[in-house]
C-alpha atoms as a PDB file:
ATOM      1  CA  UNK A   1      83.857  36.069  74.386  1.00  0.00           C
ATOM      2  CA  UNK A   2      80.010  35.023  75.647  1.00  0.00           C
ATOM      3  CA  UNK A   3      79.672  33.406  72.053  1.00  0.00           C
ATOM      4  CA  UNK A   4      82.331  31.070  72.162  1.00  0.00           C
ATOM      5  CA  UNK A   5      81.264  29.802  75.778  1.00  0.00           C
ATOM      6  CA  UNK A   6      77.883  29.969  75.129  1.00  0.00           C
ATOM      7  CA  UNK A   7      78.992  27.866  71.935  1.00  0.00           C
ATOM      8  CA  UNK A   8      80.849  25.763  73.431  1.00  0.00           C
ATOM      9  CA  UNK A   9      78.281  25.051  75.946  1.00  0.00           C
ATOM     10  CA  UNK A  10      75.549  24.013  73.378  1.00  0.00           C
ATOM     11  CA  UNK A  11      78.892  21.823  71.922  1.00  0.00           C
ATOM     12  CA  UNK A  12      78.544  19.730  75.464  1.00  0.00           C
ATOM     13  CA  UNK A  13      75.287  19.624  75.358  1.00  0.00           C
ATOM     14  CA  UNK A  14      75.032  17.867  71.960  1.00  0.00           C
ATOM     15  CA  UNK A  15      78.144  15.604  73.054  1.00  0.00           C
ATOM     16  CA  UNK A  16      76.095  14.772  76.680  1.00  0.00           C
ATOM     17  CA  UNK A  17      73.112  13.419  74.272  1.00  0.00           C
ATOM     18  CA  UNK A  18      75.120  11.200  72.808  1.00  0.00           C
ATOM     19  CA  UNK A  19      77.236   9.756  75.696  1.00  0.00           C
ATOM     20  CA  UNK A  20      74.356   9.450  78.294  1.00  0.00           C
ATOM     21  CA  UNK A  21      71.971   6.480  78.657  1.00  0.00           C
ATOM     22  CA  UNK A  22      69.108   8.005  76.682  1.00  0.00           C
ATOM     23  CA  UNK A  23      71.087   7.508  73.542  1.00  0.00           C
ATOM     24  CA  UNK A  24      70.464   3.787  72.408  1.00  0.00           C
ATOM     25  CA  UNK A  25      72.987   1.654  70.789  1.00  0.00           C
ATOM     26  CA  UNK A  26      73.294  -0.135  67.610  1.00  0.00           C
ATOM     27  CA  UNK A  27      76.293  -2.622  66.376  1.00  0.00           C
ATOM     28  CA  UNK A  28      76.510  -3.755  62.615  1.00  0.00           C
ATOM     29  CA  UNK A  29      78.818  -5.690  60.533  1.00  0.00           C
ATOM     30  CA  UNK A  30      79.265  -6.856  56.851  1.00  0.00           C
ATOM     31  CA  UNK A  31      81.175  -9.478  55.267  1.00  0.00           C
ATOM     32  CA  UNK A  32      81.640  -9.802  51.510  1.00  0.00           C
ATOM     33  CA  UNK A  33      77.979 -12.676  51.818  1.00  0.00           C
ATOM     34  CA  UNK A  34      76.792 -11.414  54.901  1.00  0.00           C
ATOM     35  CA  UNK A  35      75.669  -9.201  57.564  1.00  0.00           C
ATOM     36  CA  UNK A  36      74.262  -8.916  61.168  1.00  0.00           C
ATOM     37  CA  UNK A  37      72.999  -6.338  63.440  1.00  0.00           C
ATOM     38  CA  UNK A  38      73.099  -6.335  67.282  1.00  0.00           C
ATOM     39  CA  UNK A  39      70.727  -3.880  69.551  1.00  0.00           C
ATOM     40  CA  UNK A  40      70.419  -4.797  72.860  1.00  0.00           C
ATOM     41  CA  UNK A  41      69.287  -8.294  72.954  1.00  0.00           C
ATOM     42  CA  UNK A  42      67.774  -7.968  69.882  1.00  0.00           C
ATOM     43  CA  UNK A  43      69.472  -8.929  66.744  1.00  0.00           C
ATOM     44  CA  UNK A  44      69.773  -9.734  62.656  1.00  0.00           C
ATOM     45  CA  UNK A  45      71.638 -11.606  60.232  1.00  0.00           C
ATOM     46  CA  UNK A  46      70.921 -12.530  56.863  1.00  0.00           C
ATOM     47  CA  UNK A  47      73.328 -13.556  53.492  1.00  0.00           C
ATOM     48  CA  UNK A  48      73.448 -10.963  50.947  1.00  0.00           C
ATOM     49  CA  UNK A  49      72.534 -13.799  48.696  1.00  0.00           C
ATOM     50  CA  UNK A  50      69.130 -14.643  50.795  1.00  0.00           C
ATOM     51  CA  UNK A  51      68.121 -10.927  50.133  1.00  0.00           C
ATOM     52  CA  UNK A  52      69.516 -10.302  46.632  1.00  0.00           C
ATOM     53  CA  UNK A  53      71.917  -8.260  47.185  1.00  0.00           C
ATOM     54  CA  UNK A  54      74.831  -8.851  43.966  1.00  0.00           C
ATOM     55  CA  UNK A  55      77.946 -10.003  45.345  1.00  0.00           C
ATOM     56  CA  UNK A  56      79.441  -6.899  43.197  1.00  0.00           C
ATOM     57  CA  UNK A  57      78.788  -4.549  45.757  1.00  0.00           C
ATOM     58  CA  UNK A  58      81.453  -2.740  47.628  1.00  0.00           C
ATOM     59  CA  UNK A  59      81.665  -3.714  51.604  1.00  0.00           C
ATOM     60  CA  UNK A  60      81.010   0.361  52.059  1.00  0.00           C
ATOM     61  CA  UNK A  61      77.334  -0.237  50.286  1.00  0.00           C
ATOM     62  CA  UNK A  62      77.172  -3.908  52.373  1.00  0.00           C
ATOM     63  CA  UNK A  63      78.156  -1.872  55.708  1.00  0.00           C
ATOM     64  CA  UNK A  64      75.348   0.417  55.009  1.00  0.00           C
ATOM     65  CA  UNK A  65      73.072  -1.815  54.146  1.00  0.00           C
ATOM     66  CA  UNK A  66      73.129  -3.477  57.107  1.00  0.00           C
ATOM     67  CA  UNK A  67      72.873  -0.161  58.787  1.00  0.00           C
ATOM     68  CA  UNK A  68      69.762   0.559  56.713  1.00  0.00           C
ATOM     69  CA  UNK A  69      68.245  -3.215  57.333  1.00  0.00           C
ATOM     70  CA  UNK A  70      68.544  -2.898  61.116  1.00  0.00           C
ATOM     71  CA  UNK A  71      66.856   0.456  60.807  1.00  0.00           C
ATOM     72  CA  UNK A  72      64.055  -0.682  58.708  1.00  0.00           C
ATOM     73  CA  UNK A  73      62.860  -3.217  61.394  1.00  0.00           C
ATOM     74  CA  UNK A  74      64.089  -1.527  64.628  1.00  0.00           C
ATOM     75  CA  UNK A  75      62.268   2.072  63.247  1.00  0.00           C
ATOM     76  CA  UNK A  76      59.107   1.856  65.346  1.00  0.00           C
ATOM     77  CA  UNK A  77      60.095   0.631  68.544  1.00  0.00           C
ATOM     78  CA  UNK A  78      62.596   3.565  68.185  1.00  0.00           C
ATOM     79  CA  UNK A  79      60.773   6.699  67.342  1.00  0.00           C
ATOM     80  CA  UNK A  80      61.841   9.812  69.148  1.00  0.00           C
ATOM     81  CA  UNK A  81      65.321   8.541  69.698  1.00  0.00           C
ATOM     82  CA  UNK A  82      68.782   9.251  69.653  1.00  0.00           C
ATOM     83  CA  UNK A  83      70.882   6.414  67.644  1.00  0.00           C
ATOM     84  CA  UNK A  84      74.237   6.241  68.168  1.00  0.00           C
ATOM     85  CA  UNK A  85      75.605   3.512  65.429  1.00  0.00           C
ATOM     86  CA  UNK A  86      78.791   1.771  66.115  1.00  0.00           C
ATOM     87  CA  UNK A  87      80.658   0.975  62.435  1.00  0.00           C
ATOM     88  CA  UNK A  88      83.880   0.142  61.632  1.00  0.00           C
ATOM     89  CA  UNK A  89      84.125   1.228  58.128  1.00  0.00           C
ATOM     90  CA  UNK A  90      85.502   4.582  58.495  1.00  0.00           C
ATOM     91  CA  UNK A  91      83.681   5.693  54.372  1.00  0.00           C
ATOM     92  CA  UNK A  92      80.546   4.832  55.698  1.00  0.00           C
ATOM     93  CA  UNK A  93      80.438   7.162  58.804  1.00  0.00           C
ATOM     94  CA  UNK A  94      81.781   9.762  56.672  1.00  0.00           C
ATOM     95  CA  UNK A  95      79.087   8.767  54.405  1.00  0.00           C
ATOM     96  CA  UNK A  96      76.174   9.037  57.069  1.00  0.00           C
ATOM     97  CA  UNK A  97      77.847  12.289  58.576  1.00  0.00           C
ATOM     98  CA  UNK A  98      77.594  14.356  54.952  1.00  0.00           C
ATOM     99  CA  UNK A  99      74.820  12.288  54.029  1.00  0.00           C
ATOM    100  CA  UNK A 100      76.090  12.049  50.318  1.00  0.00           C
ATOM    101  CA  UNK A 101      77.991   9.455  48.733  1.00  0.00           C
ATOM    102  CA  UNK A 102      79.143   9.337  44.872  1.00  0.00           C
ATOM    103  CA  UNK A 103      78.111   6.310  44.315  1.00  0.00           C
ATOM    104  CA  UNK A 104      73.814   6.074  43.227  1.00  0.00           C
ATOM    105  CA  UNK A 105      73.706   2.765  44.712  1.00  0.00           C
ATOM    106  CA  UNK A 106      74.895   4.261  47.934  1.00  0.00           C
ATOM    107  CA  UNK A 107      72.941   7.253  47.847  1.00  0.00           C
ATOM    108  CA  UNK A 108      69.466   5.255  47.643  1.00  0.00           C
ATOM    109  CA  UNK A 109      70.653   3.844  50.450  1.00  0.00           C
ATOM    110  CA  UNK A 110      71.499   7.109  52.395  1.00  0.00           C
ATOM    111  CA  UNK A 111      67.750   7.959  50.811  1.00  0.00           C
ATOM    112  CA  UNK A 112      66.110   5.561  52.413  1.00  0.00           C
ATOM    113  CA  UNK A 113      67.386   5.239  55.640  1.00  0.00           C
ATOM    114  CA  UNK A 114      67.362   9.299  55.920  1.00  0.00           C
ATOM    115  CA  UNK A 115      63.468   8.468  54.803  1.00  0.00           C
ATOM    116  CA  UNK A 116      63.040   5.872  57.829  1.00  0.00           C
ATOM    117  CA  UNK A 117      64.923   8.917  60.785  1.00  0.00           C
ATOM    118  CA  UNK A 118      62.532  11.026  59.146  1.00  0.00           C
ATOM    119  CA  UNK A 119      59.564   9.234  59.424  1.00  0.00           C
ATOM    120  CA  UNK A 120      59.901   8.238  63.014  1.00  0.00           C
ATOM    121  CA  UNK A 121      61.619  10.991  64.507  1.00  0.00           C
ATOM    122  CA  UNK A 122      64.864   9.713  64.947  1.00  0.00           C
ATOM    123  CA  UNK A 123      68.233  11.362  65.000  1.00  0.00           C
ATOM    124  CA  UNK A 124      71.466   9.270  64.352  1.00  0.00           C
ATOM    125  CA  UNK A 125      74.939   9.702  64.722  1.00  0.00           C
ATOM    126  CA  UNK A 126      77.512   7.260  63.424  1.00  0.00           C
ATOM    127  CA  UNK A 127      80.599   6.598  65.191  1.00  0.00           C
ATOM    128  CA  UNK A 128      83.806   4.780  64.004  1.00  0.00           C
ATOM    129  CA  UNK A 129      84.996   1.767  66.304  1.00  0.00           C
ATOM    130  CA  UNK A 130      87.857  -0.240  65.430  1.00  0.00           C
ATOM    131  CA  UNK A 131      86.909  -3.586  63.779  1.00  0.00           C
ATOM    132  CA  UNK A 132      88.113  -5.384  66.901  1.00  0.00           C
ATOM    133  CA  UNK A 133      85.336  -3.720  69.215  1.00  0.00           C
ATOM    134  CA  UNK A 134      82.796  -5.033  66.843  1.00  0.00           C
ATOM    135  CA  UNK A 135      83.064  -9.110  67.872  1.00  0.00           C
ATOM    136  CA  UNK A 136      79.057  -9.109  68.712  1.00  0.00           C
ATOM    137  CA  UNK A 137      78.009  -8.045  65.285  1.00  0.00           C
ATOM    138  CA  UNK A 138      80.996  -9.777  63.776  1.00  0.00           C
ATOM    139  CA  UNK A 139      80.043 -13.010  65.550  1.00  0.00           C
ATOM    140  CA  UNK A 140      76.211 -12.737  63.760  1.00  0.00           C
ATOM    141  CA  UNK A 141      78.219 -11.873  60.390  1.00  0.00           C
ATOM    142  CA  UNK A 142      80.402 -14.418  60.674  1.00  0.00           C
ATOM    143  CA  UNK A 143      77.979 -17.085  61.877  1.00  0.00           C
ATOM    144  CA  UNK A 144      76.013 -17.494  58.584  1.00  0.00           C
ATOM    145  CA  UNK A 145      79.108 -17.829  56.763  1.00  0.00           C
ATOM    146  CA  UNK A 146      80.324 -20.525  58.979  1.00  0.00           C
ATOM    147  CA  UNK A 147      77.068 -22.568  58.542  1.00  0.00           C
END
């Protein structure tokens, strides 16, 4: 009986990391030509086209790329943090919770961005919001297609 309270104790205490204020924050969104990011104030948005990305790719390796992106610039301001990333494509948080993927195109992805937590000490979560939650990073998304 002490292990499963004891268990479930460590259980809150991984869940309190993620809901309390020291865990930062990061929205991202994909569109079939392109994607944005939103941290803070801070934020990103680029066409797929503008950084070579094939218009072949699935929206799961576009989602994650924009994950991956956001990570790649935001990385040193956020060493020794906990990322919580808000996504609303439900195969790529499955993706980033297992850490494997299928798909080789996907995995260098996972690679990489595994690579960049690594590197700066960073531990990330991803979390599935419904796409209607995501208007901030939708708005950057949908901006550059727009113009």
């Amino acid at each position: 009986m002490r292990i499963s309270v004891n268990k479930l104790k460590l259980e809150n205490l991984k869940l309190d990391q993620w809901l309390s204020n020291a865990c930062l924050h990061l929205f991202t969104d994909a569109y079939s030509e392109s994607f944005g990011a939103l941290f803070g104030t801070a934020w990103l948005c680029a066409t797929f086209h503008a950084v070579g990305i094939p218009n072949r790719r699935s929206i799961t390796y576009k989602e994650l790329y924009a994950i991956t992106m956001a990570m790649a610039v935001r990385a040193p301001s956020l060493a020794s943090q906990s990322l919580l990333f808000h996504c609303d494509n439900q195969l790529v948080v499955r993706i980033l919770t297992s850490g494997s993927s299928k798909c080789r195109h996907i995995m260098s992805l996972v690679r990489y961005l595994f690579f960049i937590c690594a590197k700066f000490n960073i531990v990330l979560k991803a979390v599935h919001i419904p796409g209607i939650l995501t208007s901030a990073s939708d708005a950057l998304s949908d901006h550059l297609i727009s113009n």
